[in-house]
C-alpha atoms as a PDB file:
ATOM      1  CA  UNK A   1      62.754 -25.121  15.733  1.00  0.00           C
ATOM      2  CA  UNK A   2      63.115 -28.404  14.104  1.00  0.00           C
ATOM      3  CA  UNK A   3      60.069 -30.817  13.966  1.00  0.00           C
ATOM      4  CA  UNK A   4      60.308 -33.890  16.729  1.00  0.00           C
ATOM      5  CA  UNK A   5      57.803 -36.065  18.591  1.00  0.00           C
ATOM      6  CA  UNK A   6      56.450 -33.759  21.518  1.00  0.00           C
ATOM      7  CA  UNK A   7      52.994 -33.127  21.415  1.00  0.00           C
ATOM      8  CA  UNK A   8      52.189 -29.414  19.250  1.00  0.00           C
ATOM      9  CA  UNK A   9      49.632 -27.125  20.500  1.00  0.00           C
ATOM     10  CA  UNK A  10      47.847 -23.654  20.098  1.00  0.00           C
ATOM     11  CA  UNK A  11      46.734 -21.603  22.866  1.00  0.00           C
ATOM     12  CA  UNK A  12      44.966 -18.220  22.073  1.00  0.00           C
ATOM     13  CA  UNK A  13      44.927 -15.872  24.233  1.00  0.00           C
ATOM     14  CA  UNK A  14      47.549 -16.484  25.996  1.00  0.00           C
ATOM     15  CA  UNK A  15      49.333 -13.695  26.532  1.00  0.00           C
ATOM     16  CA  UNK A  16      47.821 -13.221  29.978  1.00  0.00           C
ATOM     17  CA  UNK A  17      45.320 -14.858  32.568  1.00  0.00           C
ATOM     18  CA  UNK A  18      44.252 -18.619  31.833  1.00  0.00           C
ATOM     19  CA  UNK A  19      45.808 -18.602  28.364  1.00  0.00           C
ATOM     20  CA  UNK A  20      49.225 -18.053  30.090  1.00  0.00           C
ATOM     21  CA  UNK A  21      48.255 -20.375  33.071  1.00  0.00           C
ATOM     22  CA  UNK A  22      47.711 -23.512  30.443  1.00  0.00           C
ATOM     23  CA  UNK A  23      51.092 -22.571  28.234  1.00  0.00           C
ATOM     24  CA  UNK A  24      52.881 -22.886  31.819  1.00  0.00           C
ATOM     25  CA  UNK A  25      51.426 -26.219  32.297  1.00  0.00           C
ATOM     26  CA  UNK A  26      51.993 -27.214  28.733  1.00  0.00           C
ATOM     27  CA  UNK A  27      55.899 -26.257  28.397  1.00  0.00           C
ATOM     28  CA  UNK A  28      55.976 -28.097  31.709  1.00  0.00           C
ATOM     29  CA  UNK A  29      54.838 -31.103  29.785  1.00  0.00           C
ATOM     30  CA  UNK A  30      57.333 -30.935  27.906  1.00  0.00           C
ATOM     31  CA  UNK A  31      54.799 -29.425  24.824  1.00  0.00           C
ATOM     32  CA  UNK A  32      56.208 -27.435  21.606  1.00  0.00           C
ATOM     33  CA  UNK A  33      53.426 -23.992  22.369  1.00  0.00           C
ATOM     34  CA  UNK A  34      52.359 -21.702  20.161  1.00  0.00           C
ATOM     35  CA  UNK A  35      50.889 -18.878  21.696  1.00  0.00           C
ATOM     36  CA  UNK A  36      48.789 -16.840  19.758  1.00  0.00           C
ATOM     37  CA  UNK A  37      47.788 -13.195  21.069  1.00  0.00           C
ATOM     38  CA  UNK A  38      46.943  -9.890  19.396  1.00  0.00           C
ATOM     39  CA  UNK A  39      48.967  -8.253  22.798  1.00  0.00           C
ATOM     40  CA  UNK A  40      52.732  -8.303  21.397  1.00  0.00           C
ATOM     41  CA  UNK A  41      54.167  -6.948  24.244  1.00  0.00           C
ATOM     42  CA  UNK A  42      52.970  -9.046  26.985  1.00  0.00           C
ATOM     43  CA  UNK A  43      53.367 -12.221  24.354  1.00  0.00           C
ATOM     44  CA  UNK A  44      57.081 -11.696  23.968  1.00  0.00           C
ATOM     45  CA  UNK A  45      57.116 -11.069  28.017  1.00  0.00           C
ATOM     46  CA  UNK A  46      55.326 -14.166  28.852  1.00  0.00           C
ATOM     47  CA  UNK A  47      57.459 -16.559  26.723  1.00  0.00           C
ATOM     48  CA  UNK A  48      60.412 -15.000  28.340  1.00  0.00           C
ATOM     49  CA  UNK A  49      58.941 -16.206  31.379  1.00  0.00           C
ATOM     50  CA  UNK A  50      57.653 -19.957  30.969  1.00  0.00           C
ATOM     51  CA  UNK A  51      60.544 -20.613  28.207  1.00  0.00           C
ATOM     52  CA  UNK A  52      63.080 -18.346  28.967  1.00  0.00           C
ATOM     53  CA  UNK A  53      65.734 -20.161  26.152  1.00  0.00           C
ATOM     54  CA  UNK A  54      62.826 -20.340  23.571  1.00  0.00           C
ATOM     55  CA  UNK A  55      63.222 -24.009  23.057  1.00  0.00           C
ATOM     56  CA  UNK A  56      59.603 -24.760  23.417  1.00  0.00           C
ATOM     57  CA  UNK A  57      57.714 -21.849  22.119  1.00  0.00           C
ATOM     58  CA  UNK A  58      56.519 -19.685  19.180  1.00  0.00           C
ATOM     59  CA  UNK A  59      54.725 -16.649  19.040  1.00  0.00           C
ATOM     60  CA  UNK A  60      52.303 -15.406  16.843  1.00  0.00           C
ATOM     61  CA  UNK A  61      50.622 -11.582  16.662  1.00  0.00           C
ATOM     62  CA  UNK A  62      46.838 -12.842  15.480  1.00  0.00           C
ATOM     63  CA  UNK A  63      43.677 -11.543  14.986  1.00  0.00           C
ATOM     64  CA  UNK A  64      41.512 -14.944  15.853  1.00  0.00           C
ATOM     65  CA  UNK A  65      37.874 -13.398  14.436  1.00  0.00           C
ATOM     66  CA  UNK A  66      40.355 -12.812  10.753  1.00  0.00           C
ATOM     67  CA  UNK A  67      40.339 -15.922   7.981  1.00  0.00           C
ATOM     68  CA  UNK A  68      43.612 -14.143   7.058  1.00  0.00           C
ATOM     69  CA  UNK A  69      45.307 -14.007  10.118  1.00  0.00           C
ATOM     70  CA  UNK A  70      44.073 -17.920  10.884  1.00  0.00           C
ATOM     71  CA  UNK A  71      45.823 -18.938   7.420  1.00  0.00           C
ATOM     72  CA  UNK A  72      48.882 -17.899   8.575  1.00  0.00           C
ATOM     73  CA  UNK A  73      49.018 -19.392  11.653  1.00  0.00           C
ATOM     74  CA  UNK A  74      47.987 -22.937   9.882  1.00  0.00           C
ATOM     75  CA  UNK A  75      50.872 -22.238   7.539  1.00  0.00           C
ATOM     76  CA  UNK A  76      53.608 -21.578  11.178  1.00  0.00           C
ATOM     77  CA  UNK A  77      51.993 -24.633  11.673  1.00  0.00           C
ATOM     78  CA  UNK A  78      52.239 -26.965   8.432  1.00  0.00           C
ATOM     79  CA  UNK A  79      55.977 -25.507   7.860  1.00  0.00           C
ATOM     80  CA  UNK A  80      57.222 -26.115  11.199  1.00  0.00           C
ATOM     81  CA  UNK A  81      55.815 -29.003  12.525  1.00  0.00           C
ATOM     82  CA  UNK A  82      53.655 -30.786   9.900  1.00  0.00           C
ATOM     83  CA  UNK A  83      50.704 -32.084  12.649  1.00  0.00           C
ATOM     84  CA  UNK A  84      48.840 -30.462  15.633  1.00  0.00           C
ATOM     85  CA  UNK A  85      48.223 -32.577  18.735  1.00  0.00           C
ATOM     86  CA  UNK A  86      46.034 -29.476  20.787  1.00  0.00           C
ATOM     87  CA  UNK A  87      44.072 -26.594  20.224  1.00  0.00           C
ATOM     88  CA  UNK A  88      43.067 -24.744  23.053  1.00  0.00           C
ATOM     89  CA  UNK A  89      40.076 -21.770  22.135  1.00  0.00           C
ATOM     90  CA  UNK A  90      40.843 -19.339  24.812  1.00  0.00           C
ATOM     91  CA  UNK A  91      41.033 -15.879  23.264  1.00  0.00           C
ATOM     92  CA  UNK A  92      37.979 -13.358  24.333  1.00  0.00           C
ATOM     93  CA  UNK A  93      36.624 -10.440  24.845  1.00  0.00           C
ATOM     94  CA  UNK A  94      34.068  -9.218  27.720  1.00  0.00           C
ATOM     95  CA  UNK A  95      32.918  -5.390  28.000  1.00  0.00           C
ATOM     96  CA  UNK A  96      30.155  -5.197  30.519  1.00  0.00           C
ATOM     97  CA  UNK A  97      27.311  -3.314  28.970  1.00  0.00           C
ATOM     98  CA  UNK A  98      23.487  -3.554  29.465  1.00  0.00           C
ATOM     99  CA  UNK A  99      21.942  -4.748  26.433  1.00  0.00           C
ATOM    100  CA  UNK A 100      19.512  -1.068  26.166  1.00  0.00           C
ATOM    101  CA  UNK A 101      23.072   0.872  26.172  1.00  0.00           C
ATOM    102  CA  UNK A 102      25.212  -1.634  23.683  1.00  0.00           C
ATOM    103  CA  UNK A 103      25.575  -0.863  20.034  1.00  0.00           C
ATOM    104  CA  UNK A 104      25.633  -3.219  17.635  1.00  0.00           C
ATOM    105  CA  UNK A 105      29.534  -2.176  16.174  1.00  0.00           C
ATOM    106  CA  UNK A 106      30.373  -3.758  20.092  1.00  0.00           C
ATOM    107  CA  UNK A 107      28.195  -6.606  20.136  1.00  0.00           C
ATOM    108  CA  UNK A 108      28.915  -7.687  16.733  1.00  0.00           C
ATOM    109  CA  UNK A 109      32.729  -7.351  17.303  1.00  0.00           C
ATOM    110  CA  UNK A 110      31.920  -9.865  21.143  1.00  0.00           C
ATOM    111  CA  UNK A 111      30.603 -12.516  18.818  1.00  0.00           C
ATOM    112  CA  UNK A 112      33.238 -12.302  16.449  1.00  0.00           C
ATOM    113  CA  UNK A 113      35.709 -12.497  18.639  1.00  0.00           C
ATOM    114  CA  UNK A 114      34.559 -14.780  21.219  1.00  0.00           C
ATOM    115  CA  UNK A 115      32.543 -17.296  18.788  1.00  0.00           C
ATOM    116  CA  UNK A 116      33.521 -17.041  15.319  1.00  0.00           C
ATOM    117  CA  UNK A 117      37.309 -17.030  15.905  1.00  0.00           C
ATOM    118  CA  UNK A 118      36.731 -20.483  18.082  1.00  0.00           C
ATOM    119  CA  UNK A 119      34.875 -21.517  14.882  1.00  0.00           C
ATOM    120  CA  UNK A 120      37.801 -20.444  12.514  1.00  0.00           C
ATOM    121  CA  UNK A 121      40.900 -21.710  14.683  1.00  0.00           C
ATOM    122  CA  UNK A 122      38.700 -25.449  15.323  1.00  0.00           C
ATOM    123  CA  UNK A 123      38.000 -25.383  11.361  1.00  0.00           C
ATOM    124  CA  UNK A 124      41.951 -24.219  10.693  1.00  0.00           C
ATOM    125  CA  UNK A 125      42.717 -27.099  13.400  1.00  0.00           C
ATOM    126  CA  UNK A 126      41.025 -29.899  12.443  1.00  0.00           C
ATOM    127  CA  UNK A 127      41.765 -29.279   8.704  1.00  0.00           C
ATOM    128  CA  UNK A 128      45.809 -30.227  10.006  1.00  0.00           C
ATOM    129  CA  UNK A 129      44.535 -32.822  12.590  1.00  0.00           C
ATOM    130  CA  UNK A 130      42.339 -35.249  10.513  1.00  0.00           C
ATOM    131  CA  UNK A 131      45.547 -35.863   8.248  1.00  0.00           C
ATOM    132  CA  UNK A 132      46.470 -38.467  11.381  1.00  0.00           C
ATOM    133  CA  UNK A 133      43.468 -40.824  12.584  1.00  0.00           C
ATOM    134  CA  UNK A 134      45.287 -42.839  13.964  1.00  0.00           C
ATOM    135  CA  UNK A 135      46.340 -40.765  17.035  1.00  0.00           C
ATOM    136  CA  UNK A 136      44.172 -39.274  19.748  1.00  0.00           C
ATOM    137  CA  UNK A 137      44.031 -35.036  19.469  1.00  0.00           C
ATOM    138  CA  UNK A 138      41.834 -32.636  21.433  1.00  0.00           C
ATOM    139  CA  UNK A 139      39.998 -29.143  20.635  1.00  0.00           C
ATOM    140  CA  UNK A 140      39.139 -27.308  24.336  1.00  0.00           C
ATOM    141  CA  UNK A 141      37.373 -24.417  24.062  1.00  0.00           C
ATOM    142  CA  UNK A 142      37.100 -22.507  27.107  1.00  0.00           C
ATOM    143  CA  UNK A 143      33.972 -20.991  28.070  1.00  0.00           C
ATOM    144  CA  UNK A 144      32.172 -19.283  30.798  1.00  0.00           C
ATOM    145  CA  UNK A 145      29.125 -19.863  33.440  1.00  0.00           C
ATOM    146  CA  UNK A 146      27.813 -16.823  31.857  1.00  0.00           C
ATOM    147  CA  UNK A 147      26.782 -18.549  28.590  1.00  0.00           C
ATOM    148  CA  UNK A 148      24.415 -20.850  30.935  1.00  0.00           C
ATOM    149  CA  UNK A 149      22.997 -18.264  33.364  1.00  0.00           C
ATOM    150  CA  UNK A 150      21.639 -14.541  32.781  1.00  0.00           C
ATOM    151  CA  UNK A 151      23.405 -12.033  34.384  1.00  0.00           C
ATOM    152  CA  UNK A 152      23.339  -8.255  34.460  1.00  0.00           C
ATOM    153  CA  UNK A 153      25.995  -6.752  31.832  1.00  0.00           C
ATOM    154  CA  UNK A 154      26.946  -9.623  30.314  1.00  0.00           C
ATOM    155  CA  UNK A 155      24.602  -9.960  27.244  1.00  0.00           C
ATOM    156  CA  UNK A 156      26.854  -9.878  23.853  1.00  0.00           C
ATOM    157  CA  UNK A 157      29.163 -12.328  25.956  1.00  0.00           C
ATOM    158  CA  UNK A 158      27.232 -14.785  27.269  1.00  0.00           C
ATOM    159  CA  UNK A 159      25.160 -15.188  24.012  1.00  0.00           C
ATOM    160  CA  UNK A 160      28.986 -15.610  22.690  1.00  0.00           C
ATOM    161  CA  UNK A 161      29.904 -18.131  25.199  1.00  0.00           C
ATOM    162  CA  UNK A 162      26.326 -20.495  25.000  1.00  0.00           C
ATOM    163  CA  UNK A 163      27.129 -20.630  20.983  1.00  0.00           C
ATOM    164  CA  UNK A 164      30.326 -21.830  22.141  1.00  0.00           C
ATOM    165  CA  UNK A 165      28.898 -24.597  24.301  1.00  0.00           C
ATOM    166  CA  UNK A 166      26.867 -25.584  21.143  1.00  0.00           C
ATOM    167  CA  UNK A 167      29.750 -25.255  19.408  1.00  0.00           C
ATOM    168  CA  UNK A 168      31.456 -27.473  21.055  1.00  0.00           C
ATOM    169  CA  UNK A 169      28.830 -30.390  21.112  1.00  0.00           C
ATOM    170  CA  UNK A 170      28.546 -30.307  17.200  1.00  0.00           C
ATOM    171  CA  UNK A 171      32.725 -30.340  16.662  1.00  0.00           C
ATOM    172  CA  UNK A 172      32.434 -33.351  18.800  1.00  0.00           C
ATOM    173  CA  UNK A 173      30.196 -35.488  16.819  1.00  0.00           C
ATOM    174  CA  UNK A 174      31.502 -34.107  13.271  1.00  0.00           C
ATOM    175  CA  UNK A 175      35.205 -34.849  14.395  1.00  0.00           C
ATOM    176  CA  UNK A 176      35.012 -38.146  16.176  1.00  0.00           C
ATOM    177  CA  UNK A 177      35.726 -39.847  13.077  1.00  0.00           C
ATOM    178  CA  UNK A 178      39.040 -38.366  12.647  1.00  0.00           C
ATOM    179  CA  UNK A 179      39.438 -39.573  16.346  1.00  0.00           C
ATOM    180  CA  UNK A 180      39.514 -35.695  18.121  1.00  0.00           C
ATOM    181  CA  UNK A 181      38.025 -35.148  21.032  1.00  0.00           C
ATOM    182  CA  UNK A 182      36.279 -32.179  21.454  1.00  0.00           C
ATOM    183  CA  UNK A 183      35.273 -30.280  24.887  1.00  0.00           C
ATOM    184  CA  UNK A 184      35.087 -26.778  27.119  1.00  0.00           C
ATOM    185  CA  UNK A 185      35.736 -25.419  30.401  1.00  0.00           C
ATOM    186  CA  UNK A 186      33.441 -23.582  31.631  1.00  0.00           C
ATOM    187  CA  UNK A 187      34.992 -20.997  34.887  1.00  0.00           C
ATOM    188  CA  UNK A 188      33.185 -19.139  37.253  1.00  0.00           C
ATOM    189  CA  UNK A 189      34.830 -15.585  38.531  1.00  0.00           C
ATOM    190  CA  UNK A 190      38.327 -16.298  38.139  1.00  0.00           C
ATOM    191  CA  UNK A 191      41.168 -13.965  39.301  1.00  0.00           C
ATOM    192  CA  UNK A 192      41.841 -12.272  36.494  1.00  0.00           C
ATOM    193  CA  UNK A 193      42.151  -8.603  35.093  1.00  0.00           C
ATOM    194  CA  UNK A 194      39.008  -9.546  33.664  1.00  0.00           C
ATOM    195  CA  UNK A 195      36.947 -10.295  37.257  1.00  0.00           C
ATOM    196  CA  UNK A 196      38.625  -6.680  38.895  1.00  0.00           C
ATOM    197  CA  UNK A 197      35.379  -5.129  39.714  1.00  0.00           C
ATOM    198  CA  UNK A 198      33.766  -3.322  42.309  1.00  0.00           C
ATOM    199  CA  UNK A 199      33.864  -4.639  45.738  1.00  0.00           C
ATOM    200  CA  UNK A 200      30.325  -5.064  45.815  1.00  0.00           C
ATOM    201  CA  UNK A 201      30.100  -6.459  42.579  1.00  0.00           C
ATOM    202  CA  UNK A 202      32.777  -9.028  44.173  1.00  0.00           C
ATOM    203  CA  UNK A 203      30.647  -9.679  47.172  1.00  0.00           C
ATOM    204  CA  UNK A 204      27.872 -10.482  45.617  1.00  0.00           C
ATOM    205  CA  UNK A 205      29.390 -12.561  43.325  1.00  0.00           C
ATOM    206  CA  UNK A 206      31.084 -15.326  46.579  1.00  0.00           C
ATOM    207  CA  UNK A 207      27.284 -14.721  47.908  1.00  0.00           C
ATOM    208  CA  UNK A 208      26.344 -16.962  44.994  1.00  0.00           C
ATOM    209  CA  UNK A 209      29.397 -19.377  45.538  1.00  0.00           C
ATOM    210  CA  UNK A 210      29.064 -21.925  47.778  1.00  0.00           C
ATOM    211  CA  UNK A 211      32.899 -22.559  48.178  1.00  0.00           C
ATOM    212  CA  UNK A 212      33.044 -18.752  49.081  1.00  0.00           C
ATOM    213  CA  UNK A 213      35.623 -17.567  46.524  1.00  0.00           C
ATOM    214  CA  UNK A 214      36.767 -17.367  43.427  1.00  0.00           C
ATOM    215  CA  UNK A 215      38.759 -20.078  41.267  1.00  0.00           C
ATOM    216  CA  UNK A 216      42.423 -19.383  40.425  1.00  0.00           C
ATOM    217  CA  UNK A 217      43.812 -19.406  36.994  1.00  0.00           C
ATOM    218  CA  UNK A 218      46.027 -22.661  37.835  1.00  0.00           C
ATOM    219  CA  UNK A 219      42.690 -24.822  38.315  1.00  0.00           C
ATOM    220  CA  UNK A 220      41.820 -23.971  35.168  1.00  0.00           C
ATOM    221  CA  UNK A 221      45.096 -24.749  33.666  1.00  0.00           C
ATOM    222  CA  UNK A 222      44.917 -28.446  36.136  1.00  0.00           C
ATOM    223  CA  UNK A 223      41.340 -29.284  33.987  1.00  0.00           C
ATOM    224  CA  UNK A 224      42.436 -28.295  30.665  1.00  0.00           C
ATOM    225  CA  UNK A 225      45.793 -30.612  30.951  1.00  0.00           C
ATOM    226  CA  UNK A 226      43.709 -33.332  31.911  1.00  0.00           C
ATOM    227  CA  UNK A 227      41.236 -32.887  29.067  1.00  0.00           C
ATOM    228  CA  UNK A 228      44.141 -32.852  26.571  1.00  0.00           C
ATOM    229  CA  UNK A 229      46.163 -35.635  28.305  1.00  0.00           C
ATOM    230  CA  UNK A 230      46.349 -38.938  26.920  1.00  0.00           C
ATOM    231  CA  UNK A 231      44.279 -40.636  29.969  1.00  0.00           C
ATOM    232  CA  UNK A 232      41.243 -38.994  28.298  1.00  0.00           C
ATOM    233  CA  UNK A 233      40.037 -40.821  25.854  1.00  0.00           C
ATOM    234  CA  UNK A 234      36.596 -41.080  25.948  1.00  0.00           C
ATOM    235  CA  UNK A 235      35.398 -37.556  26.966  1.00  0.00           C
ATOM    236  CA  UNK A 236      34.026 -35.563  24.240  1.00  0.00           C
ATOM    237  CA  UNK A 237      31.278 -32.782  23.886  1.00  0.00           C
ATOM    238  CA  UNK A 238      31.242 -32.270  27.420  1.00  0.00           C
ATOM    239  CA  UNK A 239      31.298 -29.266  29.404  1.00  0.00           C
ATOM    240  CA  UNK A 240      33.272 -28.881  32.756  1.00  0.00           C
ATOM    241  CA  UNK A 241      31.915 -26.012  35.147  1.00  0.00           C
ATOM    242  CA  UNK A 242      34.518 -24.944  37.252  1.00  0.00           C
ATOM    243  CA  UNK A 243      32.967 -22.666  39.223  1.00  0.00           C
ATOM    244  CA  UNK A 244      32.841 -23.567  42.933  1.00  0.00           C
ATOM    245  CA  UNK A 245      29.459 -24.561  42.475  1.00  0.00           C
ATOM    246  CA  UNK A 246      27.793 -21.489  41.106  1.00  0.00           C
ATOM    247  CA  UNK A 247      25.551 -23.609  38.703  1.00  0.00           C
ATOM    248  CA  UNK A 248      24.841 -26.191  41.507  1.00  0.00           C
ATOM    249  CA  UNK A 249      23.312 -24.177  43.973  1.00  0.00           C
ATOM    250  CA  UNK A 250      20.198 -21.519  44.165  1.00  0.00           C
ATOM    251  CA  UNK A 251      19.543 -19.465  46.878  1.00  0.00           C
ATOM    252  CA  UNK A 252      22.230 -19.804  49.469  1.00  0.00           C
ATOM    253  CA  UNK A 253      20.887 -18.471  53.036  1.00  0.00           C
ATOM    254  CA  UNK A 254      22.567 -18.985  55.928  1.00  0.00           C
ATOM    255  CA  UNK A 255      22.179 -22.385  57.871  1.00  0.00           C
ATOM    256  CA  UNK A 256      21.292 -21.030  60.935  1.00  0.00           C
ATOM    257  CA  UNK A 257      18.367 -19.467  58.896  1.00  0.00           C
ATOM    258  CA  UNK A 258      16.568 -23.260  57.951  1.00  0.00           C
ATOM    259  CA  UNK A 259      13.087 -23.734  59.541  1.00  0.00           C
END
């Protein structure tokens, strides 16, 4: 692939779900993609689908939470293309386990994953992007409703995804200066593989949801295109719930219920 003027970016995680969602969007942009994913097999499938001729696309097998692995994806990087316009922190993992029944090999590996490889691929990133000041670049990080609110099950990653709201207001005021804006996305239940859970566990979940549903993965892919577009400029460290107003509301009785 020979280097040109379209806008480079990573995606991890995106062999699947909202990673593959935003790659769609991307290569419909007219984007060079690199789509990073330790799942080979459904990698190579989903290029085949959003790039079928391979013109806009590369794939990489990487482990995110490895300094190795990270090294050689800023050298596909450096070799190829010599700048990166957008990374996009996507790549997690998110067992459901009550904290009394979760060892630590498990919740060690959930922070590693989910926080420490967003802080190695933004380091890796902004290590290529600072090189070119002059022009506007953009680190999303996408996140998760759970890292604001408790919930049952999801201890190891919500911890993960609050340090990754943190994470994402310090990378915004240490990188301004080399003009990259820095922000998350932070979904409510999403269809995914990830949200297939009991029917009850689904019910009580759009109880909590005052649009009555959950989001799909192209919404997600909508914010995260604007947040690395060109019209914003002046957004950084910000967060962006999209979660049908989960974190808006409380308790959510029926109206014909109000006294």
């Amino acid at each position: 692939m020979e280097k040109n003027n379209k806008r480079v970016a990573i995606i991890t995680g995106s062999a699947n779900g909202i990673g593959k969602s935003i790659a769609e969007k991307f290569i419909n942009q007219n984007m060079i993609v690199i789509l990073v994913d330790l799942d080979e097999k459904n990698l190579k499938k989903t290029i085949l689908e959003i790039d079928p001729l391979k013109q806009n696309t590369i794939s990489a097998k990487l482990d995110i939470s490895s300094e190795q692995d990270i090294e050689q994806l800023k050298s596909i990087v450096e070799k190829k293309f010599g700048y990166l316009d957008i990374l996009v922190n996507n790549a997690g993992i998110a067992p459901n386990r009550l904290i009394e029944d979760q060892n630590l090999d498990e919740w060690e590996k959930v922070i590693k994953v989910n926080l420490t490889g967003t802080f190695l691929c933004s380091k890796m990133a902004v290590g290529i992007m600072k090189e070119k000041k002059n022009k506007m670049k953009y680190i999303l990080n996408i996140t998760s409703i759970s890292g604001s609110v408790g919930s049952v099950g999801r201890s190891a990653y919500g911890v993960s995804k609050a340090g990754i709201i943190q994470l994402t207001k310090q990378m915004a005021v240490e990188f301004a200066e080399y003009n990259i804006l820095v922000n998350s996305i932070s979904p409510g239940p999403v269809n995914t593989k990830l949200t297939k859970n009991s029917d009850e566990a689904t019910k009580s979940y759009i109880s909590r949801i005052p649009l009555k549903r959950f989001t799909e993965k192209k919404s997600i892919a909508s914010a995260a295109t604007f947040l690395t577009s060109e019209e914003c400029d002046f957004i950084t460290g910000h967060t962006l719930n999209i979660d049908g107003g989960f974190l808006a509301g409380g308790i959510n009785f029926p109206k014909k219920d109000l006294k």
